[in-house]
N, C-alpha and C. Protein backbone atom coordinates (compact mmCIF):
# COMPACT_ATOMS: atom_id res chain seq x y z
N UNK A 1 143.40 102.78 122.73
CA UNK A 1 142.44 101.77 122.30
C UNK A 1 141.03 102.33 122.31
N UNK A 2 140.83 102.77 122.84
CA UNK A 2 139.56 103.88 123.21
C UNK A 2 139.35 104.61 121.96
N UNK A 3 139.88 105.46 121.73
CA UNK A 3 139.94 106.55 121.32
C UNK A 3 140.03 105.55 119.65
N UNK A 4 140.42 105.15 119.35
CA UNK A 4 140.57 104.11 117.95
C UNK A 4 138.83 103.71 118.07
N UNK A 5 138.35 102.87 118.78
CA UNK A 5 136.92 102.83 118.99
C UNK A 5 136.26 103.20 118.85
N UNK A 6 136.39 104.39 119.50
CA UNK A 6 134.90 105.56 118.72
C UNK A 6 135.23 105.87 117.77
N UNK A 7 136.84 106.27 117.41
CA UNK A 7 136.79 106.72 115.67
C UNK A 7 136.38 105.95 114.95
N UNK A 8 136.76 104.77 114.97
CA UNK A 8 135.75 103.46 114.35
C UNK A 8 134.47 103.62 114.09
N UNK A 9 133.25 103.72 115.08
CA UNK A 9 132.41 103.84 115.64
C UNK A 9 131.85 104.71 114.61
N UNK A 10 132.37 105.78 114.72
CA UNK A 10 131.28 107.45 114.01
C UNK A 10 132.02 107.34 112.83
N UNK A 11 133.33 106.44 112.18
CA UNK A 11 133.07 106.34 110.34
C UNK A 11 132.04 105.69 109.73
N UNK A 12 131.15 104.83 110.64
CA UNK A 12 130.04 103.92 109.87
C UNK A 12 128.66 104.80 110.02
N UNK A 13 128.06 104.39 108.46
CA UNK A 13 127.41 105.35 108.04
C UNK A 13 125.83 104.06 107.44
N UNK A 14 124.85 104.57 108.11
CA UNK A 14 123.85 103.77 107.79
C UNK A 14 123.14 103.97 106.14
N UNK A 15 122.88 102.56 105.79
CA UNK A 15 122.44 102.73 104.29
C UNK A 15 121.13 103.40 104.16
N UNK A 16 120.97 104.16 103.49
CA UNK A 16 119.49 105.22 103.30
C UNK A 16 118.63 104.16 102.26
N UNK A 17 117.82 103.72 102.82
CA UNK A 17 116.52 102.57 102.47
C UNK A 17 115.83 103.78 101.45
N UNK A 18 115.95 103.91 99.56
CA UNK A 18 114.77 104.48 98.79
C UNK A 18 113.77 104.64 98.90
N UNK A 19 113.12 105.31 99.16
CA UNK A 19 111.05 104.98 98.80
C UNK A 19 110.88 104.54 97.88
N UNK A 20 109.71 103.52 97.61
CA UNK A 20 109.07 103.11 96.30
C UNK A 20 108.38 104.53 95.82
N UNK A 21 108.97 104.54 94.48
CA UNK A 21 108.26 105.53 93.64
C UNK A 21 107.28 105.03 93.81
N UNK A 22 105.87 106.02 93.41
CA UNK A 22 104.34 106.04 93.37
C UNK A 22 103.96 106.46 92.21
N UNK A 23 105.26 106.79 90.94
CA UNK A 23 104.86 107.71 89.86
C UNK A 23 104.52 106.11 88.85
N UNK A 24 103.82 106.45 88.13
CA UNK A 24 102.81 105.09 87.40
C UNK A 24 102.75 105.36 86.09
N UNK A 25 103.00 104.86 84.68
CA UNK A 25 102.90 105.04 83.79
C UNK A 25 102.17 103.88 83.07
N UNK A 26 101.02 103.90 81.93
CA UNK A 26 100.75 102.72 81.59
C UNK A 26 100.72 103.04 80.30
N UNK A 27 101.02 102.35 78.97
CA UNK A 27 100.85 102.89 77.68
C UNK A 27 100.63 101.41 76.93
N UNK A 28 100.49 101.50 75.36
CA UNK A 28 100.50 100.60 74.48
C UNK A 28 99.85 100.90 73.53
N UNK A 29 99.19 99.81 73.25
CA UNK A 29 97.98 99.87 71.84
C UNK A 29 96.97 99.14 72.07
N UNK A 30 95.82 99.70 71.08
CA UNK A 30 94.57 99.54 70.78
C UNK A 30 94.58 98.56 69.77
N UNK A 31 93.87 97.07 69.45
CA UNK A 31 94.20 95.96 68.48
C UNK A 31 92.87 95.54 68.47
N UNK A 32 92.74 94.98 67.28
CA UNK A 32 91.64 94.00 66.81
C UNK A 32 91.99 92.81 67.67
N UNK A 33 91.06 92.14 68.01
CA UNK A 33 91.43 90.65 69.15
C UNK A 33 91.73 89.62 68.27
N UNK A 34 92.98 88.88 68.43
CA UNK A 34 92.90 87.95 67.79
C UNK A 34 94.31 88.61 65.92
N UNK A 35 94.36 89.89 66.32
CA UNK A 35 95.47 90.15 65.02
C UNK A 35 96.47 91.36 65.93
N UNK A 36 97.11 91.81 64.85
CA UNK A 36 97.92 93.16 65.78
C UNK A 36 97.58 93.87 64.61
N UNK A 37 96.48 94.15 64.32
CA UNK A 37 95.93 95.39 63.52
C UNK A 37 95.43 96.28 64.61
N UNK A 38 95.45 97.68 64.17
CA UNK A 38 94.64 98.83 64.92
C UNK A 38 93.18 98.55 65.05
N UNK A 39 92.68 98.54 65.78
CA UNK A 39 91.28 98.45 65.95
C UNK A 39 90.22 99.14 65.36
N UNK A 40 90.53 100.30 65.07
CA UNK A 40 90.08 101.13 64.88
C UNK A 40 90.29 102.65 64.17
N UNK A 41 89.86 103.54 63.91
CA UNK A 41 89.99 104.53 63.06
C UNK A 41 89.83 105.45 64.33
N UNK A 42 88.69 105.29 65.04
CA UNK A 42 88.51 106.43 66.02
C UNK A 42 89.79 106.37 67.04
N UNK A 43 89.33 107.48 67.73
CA UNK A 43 90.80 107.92 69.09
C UNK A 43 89.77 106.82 69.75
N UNK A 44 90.34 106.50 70.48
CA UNK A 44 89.42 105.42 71.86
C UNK A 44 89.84 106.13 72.75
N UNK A 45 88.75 106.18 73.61
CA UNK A 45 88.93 106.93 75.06
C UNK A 45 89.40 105.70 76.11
N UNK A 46 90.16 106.00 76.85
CA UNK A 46 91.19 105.06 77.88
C UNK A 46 90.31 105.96 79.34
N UNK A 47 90.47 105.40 80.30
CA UNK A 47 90.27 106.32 81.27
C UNK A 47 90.39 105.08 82.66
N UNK A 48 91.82 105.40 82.99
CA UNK A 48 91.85 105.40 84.60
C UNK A 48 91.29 105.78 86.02
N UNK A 49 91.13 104.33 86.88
CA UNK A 49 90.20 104.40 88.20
C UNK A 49 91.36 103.89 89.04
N UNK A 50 91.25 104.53 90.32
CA UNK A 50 90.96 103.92 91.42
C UNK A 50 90.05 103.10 92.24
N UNK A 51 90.53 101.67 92.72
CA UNK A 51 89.18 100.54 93.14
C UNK A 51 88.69 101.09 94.29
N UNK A 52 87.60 101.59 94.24
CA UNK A 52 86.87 101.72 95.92
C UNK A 52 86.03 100.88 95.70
N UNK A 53 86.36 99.71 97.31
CA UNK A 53 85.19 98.85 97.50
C UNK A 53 84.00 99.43 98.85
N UNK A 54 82.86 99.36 98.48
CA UNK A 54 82.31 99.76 99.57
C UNK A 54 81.82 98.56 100.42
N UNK A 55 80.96 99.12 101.41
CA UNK A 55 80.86 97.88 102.82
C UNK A 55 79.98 97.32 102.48
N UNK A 56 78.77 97.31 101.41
CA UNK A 56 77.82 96.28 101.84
C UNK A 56 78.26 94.98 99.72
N UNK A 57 79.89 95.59 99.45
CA UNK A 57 80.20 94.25 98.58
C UNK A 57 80.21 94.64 97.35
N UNK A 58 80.13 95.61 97.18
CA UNK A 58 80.31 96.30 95.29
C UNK A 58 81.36 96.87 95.84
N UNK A 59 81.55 97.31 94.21
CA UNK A 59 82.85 98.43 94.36
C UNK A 59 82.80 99.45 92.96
N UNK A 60 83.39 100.66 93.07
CA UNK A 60 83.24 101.66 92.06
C UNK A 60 84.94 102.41 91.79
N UNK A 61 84.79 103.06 90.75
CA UNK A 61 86.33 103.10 90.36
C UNK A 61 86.56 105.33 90.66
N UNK A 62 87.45 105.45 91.07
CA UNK A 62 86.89 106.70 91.00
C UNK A 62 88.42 107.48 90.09
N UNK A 63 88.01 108.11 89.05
CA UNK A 63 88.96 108.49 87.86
C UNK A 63 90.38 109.05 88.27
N UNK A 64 91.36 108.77 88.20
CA UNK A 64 92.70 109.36 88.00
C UNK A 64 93.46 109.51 86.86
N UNK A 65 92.99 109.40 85.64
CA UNK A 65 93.66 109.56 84.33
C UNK A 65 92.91 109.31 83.16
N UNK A 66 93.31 110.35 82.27
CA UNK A 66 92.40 109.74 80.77
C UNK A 66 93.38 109.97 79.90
N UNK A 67 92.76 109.31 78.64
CA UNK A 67 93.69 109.63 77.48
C UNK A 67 92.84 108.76 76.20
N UNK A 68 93.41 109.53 75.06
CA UNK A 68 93.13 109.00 74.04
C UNK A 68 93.83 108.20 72.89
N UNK A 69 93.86 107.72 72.11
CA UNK A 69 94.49 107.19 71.32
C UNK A 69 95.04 108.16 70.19
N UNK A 70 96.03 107.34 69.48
CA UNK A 70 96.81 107.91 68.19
C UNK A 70 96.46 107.71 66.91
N UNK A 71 96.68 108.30 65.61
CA UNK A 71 96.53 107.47 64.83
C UNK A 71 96.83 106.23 64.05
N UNK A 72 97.77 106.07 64.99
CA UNK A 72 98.24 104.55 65.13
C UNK A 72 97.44 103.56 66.03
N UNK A 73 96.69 103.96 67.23
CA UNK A 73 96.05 103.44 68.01
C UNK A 73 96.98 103.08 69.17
N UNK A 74 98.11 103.64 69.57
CA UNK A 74 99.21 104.10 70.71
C UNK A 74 98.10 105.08 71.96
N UNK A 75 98.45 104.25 73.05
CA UNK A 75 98.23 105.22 74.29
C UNK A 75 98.90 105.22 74.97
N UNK A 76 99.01 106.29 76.06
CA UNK A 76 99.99 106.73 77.31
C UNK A 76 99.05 107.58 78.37
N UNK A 77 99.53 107.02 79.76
CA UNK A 77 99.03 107.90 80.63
C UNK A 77 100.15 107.61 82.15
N UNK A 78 100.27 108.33 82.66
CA UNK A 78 100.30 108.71 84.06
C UNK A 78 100.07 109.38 84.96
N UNK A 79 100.34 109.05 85.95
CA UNK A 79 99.63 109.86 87.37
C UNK A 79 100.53 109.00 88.57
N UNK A 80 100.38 109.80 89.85
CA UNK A 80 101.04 109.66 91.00
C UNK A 80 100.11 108.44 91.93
N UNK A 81 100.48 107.39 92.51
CA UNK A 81 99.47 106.65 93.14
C UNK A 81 99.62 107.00 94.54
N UNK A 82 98.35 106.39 95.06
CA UNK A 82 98.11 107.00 96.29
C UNK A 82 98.87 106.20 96.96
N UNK A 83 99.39 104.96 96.79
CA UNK A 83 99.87 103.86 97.37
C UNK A 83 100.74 102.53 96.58
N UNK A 84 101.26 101.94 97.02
CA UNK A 84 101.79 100.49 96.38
C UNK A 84 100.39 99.76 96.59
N UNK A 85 99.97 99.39 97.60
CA UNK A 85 98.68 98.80 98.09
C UNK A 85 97.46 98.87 97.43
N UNK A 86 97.38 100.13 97.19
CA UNK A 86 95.80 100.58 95.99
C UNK A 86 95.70 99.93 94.92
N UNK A 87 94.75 99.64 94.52
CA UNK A 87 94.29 99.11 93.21
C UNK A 87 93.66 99.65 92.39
N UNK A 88 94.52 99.80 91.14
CA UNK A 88 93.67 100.51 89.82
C UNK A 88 93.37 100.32 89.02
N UNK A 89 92.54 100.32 87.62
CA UNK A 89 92.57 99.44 86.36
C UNK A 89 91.76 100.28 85.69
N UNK A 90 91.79 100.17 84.64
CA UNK A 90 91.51 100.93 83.41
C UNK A 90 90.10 100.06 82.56
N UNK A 91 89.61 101.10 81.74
CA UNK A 91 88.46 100.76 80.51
C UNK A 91 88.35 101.78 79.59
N UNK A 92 88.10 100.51 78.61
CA UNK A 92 88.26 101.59 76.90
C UNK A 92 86.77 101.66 77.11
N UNK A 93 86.12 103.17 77.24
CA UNK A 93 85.20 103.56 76.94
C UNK A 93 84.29 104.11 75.36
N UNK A 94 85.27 103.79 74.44
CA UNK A 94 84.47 104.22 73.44
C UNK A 94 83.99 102.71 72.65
N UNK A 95 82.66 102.96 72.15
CA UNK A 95 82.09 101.70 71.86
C UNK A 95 82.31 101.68 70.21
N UNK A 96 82.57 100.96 69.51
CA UNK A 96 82.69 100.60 67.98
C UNK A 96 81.60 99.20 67.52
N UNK A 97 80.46 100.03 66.35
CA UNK A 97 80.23 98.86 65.67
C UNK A 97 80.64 97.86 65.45
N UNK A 98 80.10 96.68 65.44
CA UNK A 98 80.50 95.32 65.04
C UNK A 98 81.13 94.96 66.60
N UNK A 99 81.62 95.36 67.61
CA UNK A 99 82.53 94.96 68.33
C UNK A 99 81.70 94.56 69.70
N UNK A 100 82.12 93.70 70.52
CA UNK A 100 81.38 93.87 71.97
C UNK A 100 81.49 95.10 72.71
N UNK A 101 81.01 95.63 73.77
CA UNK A 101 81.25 96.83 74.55
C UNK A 101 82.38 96.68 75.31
N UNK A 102 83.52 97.33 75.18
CA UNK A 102 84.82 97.03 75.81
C UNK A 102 84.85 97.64 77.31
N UNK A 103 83.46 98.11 77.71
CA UNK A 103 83.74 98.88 79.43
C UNK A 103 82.77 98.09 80.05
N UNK A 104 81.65 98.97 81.09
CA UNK A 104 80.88 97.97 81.96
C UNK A 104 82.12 97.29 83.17
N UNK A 105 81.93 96.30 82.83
CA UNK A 105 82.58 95.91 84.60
C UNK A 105 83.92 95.55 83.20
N UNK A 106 84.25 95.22 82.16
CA UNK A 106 85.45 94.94 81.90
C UNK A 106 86.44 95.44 82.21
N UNK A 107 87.02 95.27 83.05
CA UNK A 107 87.96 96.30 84.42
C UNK A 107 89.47 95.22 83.96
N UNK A 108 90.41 96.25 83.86
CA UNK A 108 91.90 95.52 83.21
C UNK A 108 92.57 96.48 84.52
N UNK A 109 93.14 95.46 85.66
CA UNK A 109 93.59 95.96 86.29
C UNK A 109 95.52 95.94 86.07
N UNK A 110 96.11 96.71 86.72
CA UNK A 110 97.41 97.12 86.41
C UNK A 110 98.05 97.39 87.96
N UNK A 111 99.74 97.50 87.96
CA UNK A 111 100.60 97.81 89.17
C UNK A 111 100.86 99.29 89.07
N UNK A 112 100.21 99.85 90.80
CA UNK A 112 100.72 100.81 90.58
C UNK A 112 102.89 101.16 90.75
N UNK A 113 102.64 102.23 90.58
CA UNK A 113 104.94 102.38 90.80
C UNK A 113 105.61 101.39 89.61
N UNK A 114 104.68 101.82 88.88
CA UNK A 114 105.59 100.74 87.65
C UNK A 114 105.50 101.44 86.42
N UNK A 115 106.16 101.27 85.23
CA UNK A 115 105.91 101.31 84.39
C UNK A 115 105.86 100.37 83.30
N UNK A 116 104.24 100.12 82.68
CA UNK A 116 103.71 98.57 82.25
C UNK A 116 103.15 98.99 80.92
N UNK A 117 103.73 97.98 80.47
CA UNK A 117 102.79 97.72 78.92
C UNK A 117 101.85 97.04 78.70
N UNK A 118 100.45 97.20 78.15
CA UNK A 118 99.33 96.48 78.01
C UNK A 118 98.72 96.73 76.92
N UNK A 119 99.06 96.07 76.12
CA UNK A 119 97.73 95.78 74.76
C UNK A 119 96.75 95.41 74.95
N UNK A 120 95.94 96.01 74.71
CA UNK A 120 94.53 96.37 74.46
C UNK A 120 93.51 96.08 73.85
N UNK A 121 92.34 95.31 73.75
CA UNK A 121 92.15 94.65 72.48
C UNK A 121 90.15 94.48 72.45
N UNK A 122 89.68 95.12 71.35
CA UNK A 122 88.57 95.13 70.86
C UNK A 122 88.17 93.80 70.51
N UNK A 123 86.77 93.04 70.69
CA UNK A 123 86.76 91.79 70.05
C UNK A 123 85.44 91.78 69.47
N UNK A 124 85.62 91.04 68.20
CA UNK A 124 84.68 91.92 67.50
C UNK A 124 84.09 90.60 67.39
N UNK A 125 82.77 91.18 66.40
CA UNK A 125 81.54 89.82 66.52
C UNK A 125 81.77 89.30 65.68
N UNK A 126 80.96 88.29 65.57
CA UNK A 126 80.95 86.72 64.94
C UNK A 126 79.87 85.98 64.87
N UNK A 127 79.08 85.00 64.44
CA UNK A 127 77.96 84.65 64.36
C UNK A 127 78.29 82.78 63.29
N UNK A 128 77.76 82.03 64.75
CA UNK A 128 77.86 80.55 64.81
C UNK A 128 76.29 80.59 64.03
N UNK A 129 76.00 79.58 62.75
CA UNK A 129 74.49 79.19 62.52
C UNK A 129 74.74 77.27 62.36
N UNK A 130 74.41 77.18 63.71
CA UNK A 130 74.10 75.83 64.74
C UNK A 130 72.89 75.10 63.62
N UNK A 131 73.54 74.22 62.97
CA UNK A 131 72.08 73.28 62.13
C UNK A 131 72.01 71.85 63.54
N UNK A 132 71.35 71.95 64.22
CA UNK A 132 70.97 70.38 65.17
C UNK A 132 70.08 69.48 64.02
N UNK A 133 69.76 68.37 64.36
CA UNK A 133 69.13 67.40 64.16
C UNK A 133 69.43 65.83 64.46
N UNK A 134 68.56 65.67 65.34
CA UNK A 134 67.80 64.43 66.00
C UNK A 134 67.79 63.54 65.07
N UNK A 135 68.66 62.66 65.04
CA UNK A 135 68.49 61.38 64.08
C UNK A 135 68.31 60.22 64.72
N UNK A 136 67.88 60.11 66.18
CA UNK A 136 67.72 58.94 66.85
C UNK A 136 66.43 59.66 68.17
N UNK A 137 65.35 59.70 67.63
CA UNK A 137 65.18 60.30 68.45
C UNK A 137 63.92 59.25 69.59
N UNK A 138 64.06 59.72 71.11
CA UNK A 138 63.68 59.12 71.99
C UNK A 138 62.11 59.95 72.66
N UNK A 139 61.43 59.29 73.64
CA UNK A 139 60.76 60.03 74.23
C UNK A 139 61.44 61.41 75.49
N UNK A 140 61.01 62.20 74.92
CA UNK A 140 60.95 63.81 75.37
C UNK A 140 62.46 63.88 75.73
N UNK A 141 63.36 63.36 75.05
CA UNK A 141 64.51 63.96 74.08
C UNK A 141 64.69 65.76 74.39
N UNK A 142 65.66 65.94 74.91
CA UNK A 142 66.07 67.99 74.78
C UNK A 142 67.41 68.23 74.89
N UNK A 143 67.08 68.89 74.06
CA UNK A 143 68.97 69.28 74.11
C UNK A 143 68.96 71.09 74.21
N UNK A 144 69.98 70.72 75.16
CA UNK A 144 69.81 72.71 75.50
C UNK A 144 71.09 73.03 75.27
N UNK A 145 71.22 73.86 74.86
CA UNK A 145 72.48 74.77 74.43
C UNK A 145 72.72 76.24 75.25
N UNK A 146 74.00 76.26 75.82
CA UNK A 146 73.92 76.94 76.69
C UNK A 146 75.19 78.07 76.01
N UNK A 147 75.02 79.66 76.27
CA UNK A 147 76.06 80.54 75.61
C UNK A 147 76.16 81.27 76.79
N UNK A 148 76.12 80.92 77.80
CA UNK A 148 76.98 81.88 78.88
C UNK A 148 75.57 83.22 79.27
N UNK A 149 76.32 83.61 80.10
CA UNK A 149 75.60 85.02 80.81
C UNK A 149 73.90 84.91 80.75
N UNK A 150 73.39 83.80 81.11
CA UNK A 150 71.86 83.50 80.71
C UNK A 150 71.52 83.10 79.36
N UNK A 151 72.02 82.88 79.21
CA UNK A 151 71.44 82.77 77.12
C UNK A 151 71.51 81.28 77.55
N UNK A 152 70.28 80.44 77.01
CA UNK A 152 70.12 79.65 77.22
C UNK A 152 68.57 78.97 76.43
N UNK A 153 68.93 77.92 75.71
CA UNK A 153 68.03 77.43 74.22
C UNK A 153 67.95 75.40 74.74
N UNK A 154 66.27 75.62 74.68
CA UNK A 154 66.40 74.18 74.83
C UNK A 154 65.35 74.08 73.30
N UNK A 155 65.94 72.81 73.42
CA UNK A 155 65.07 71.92 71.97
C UNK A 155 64.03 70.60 72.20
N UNK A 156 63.42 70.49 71.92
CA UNK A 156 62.89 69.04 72.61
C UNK A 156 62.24 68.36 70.98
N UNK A 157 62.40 67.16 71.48
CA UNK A 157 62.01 66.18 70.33
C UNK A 157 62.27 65.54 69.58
N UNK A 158 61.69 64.75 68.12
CA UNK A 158 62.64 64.76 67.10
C UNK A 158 62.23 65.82 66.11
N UNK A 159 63.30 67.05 66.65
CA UNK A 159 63.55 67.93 65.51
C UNK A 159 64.64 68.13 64.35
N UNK A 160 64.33 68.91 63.80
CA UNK A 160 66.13 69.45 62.76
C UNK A 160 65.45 71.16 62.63
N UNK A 161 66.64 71.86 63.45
CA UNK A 161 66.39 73.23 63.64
C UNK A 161 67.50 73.91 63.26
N UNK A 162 67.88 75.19 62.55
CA UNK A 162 69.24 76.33 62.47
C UNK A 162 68.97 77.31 63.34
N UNK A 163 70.16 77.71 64.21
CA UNK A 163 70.17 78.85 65.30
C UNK A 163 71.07 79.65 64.52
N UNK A 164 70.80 81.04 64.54
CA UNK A 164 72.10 81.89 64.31
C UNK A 164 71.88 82.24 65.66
N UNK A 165 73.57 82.18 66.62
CA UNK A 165 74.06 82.58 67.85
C UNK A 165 75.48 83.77 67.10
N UNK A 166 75.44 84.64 68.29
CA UNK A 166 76.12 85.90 68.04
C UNK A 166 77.21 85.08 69.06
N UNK A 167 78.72 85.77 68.54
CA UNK A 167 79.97 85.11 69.58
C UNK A 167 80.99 85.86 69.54
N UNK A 168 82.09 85.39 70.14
CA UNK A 168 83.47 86.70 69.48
C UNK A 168 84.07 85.62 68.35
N UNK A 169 84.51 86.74 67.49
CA UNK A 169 85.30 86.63 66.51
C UNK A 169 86.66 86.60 66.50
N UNK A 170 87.57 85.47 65.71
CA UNK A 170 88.69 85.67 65.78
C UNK A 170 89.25 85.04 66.89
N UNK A 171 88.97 84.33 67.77
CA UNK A 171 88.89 83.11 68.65
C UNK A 171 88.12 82.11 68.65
N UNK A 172 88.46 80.32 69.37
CA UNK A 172 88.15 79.40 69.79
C UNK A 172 86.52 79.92 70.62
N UNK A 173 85.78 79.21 70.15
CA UNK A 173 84.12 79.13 70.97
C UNK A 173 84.03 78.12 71.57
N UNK A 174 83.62 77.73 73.01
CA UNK A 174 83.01 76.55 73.34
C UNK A 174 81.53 77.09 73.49
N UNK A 175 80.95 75.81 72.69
CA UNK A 175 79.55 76.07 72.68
C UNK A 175 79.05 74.79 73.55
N UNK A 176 78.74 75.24 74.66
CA UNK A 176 78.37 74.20 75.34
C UNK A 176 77.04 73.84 74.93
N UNK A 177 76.57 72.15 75.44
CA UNK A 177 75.53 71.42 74.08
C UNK A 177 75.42 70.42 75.07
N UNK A 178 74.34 69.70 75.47
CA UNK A 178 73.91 68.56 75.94
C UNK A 178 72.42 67.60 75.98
N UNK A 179 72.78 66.68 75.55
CA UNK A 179 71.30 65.74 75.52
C UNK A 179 71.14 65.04 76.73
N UNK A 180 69.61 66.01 77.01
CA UNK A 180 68.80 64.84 78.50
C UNK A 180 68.17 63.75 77.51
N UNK A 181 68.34 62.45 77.83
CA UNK A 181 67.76 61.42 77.30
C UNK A 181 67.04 60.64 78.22
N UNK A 182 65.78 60.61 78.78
CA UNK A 182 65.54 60.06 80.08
C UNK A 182 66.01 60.46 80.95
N UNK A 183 66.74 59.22 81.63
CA UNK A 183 67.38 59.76 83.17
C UNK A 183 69.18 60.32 82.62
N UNK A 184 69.51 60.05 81.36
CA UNK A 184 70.74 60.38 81.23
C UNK A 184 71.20 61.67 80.22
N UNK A 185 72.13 62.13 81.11
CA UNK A 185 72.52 63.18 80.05
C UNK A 185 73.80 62.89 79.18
N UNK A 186 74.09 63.41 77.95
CA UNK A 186 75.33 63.55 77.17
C UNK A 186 75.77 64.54 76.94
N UNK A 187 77.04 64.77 77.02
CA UNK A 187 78.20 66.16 76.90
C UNK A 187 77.96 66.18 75.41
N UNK A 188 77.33 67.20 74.44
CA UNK A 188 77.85 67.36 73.00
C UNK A 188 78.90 68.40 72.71
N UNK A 189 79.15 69.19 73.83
CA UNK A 189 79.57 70.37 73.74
C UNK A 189 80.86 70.42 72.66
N UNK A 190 81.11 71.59 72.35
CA UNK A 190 82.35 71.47 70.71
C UNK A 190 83.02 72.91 70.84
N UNK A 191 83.83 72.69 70.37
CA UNK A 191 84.85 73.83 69.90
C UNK A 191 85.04 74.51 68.70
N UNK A 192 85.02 75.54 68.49
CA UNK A 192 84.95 76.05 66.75
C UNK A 192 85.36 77.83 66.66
N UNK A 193 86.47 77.52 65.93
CA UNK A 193 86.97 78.71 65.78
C UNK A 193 86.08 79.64 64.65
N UNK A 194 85.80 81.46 65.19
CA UNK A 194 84.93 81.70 64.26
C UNK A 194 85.55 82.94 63.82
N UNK A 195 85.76 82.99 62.35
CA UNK A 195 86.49 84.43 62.21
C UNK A 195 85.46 85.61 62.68
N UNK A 196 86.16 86.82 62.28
CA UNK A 196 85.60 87.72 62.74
C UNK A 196 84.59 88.37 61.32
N UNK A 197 83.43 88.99 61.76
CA UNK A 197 82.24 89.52 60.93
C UNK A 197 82.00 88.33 59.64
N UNK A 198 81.52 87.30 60.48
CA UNK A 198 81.73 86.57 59.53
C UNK A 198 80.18 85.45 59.78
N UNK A 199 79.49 84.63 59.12
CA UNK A 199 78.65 83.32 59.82
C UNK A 199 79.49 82.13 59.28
N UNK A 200 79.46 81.36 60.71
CA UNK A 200 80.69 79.92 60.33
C UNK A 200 78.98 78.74 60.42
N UNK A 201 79.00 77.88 59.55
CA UNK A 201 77.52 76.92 59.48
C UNK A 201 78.70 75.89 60.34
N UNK A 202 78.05 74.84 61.31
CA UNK A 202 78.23 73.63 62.15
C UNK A 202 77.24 73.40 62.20
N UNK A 203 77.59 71.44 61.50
CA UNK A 203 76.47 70.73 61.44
C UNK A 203 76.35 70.10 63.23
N UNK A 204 75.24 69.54 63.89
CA UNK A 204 75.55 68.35 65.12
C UNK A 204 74.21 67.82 65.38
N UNK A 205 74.42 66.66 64.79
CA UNK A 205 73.25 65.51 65.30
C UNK A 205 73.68 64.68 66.35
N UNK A 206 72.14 64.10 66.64
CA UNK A 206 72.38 63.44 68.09
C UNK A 206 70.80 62.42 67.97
């Protein structure tokens, strides 16, 4: 009985637990925003970071991969990660007329130990020409129009004014819009799809 026991004993064989691969691949394409056309004619430069945050609350990316595009506008890259835990993300550094700047903090982060697909996508400009006019108009009446990141337009009075505002193309805009009337304000704000390289006219009285 013994002797059956330990032979028992030393046939069992413990399961060998894999490591997570660390090897990372990321590829896809380069697109106009808003179509699945190529973006572009040029190679676009791709170029992979690592997130370092530092102690007093920023953070900076420090490079582990580059690559360029095809003439299809196809990319591929890999590299070994330092970790499952680390954080990395990528920016298309090459800038194209007509288009917004696709780098700066636009940081597209990704998993490392994987291999992931991510389309990519240029968004190109557009241009809203805003006709307002005041058809009821009150004492010191303003309507401010607000486009994000500081941009910011007030009107006062009874006017009738045209803005050309710059936007992305090829998507939904909220143009946020509101009348102080005295002590009260009104939401005008609107939605308006604007193609791309293009001026879309919207009328809005108030």
């Amino acid at each position: 009985m013994v002797l059956l026991l330990i032979q028992s004993t030393a046939c069992k064989k413990e399961k060998l637990v894999e490591p997570a691969t660390l090897e990372t691949t990321v590829y896809g394409r380069v697109v106009l925003r808003g179509t699945e056309q190529k973006a572009t004619n040029k190679n676009v430069v791709i170029k992979a970071y690592k997130y370092v945050s530092v102690w007093f609350g920023g953070a900076h990316g420090e490079l582990v991969a580059e690559t360029t595009t095809d003439t299809n506008g196809n990319y591929s890259f890999s590299f070994t990660a330092e970790s499952l835990d680390t954080r990395y993300f990528l920016i298309m550094s090459t800038v194209i007329p007509n288009h917004f700047d696709p780098g700066g903090n636009n940081w597209i982060f990704f998993n490392p130990g994987q291999k992931q697909e991510l389309q990519l996508r240029y968004t190109p400009h557009a241009w809203i020409r805003l006709h307002t006019k005041n058809i009821n108009p009150h004492v010191s009446d303003k309507l401010t129009i607000s486009l994000g990141g500081g941009e910011r337009y007030d009107i006062w009075g009874p006017v009738e004014r045209q803005n050309i505002f710059l936007r992305a193309g090829n998507v939904n805009n909220d143009i946020s819009c509101w009348l102080t009337r005295q002590d009260t304000t009104y939401n005008l704000t609107f939605n308006i799809f604007l193609p791309a390289f293009d001026t879309t006219y919207y009328y809005l009285e108030y």
